[in-house]
Protein backbone atom coordinates (compact mmCIF):
# COMPACT_ATOMS: atom_id res chain seq x y z
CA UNK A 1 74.65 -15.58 122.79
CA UNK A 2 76.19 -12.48 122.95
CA UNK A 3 74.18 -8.82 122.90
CA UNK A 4 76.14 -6.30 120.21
CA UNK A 5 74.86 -3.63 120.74
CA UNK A 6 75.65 -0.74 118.20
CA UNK A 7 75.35 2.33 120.80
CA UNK A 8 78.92 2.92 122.04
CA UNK A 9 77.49 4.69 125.36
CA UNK A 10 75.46 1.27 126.06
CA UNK A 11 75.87 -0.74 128.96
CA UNK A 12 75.04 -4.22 129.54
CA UNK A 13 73.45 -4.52 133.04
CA UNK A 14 76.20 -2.73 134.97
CA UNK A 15 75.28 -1.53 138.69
CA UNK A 16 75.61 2.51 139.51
CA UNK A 17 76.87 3.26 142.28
CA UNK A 18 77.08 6.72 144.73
CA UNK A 19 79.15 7.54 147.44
CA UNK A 20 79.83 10.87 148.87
CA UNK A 21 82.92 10.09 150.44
CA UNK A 22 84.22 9.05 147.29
CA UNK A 23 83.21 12.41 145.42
CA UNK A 24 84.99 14.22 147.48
CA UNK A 25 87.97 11.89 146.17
CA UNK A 26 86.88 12.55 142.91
CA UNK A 27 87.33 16.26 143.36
CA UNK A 28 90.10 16.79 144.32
CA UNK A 29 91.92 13.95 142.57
CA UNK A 30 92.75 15.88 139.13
CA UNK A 31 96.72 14.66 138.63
CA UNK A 32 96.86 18.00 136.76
CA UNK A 33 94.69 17.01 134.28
CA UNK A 34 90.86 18.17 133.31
CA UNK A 35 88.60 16.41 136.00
CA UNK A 36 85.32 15.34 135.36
CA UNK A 37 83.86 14.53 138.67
CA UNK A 38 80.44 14.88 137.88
CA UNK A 39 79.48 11.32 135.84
CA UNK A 40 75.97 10.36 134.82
CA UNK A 41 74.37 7.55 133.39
CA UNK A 42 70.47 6.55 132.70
CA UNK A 43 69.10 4.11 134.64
CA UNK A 44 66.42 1.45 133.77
CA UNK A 45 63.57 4.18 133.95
CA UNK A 46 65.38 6.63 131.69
CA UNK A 47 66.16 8.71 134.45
CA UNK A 48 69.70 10.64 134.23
CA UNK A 49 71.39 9.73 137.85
CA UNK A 50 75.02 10.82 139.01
CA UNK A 51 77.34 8.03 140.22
CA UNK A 52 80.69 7.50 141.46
CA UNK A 53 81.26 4.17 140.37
CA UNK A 54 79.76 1.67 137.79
CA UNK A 55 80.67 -2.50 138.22
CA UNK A 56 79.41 -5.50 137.08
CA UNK A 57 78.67 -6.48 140.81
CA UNK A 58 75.31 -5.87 142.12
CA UNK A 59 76.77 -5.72 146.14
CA UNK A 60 79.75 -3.20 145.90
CA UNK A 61 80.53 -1.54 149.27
CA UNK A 62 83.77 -0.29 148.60
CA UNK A 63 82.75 2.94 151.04
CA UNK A 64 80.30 2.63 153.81
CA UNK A 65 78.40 5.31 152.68
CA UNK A 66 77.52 3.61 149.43
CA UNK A 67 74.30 4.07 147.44
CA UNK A 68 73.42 1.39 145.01
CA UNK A 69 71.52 3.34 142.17
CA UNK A 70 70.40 0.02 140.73
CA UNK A 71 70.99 -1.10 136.49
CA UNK A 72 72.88 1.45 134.48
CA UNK A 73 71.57 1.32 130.79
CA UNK A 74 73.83 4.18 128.93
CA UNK A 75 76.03 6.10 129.76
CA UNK A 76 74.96 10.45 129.67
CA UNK A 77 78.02 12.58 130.36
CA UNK A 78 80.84 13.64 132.44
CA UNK A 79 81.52 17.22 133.06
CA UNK A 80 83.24 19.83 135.03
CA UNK A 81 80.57 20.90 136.73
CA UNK A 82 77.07 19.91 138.12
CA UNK A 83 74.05 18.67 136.05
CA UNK A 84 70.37 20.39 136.80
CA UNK A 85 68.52 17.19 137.66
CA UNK A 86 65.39 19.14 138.94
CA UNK A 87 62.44 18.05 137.00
């Protein structure tokens, strides 16, 4: 059976991923164009977390600095600049 969800920002049980290394990629990878380098997503306790990558697989080590963040739930934002996470 497949889950429809309505919510066009929901994910279904995608992995979050962080990886310094590959923010600095991420910033200075623009092509010319607007970058967004700073990507967040809430995670299973409705916490807002930045990642660098999102996949279906729960092992991804594509850099071997690589933080798994755990399930993604719904995608948040991405933006030019820095989110104040401090709570």
């Amino acid at each position: 059976m497949v889950n429809i969800n309505p919510d066009p920002l929901y994910c279904d049980f995608n992995y979050g991923y962080y990886s310094k290394k590959q923010f600095n990629i991420l910033l200075k990878n623009n092509n010319n164009k607007i970058n967004r380098p700073y990507i967040y997503y809430y995670n299973e306790n409705n916490d807002i977390v930045q990642i660098t990558e999102v996949s279906k697989n729960s092992n991804l080590k594509n850099f071997d600095d690589v933080i798994k963040l755990g399930k993604l739930t719904k995608f948040h934002s991405a933006n030019i600049q820095p989110l104040n996470l401090t709570k």
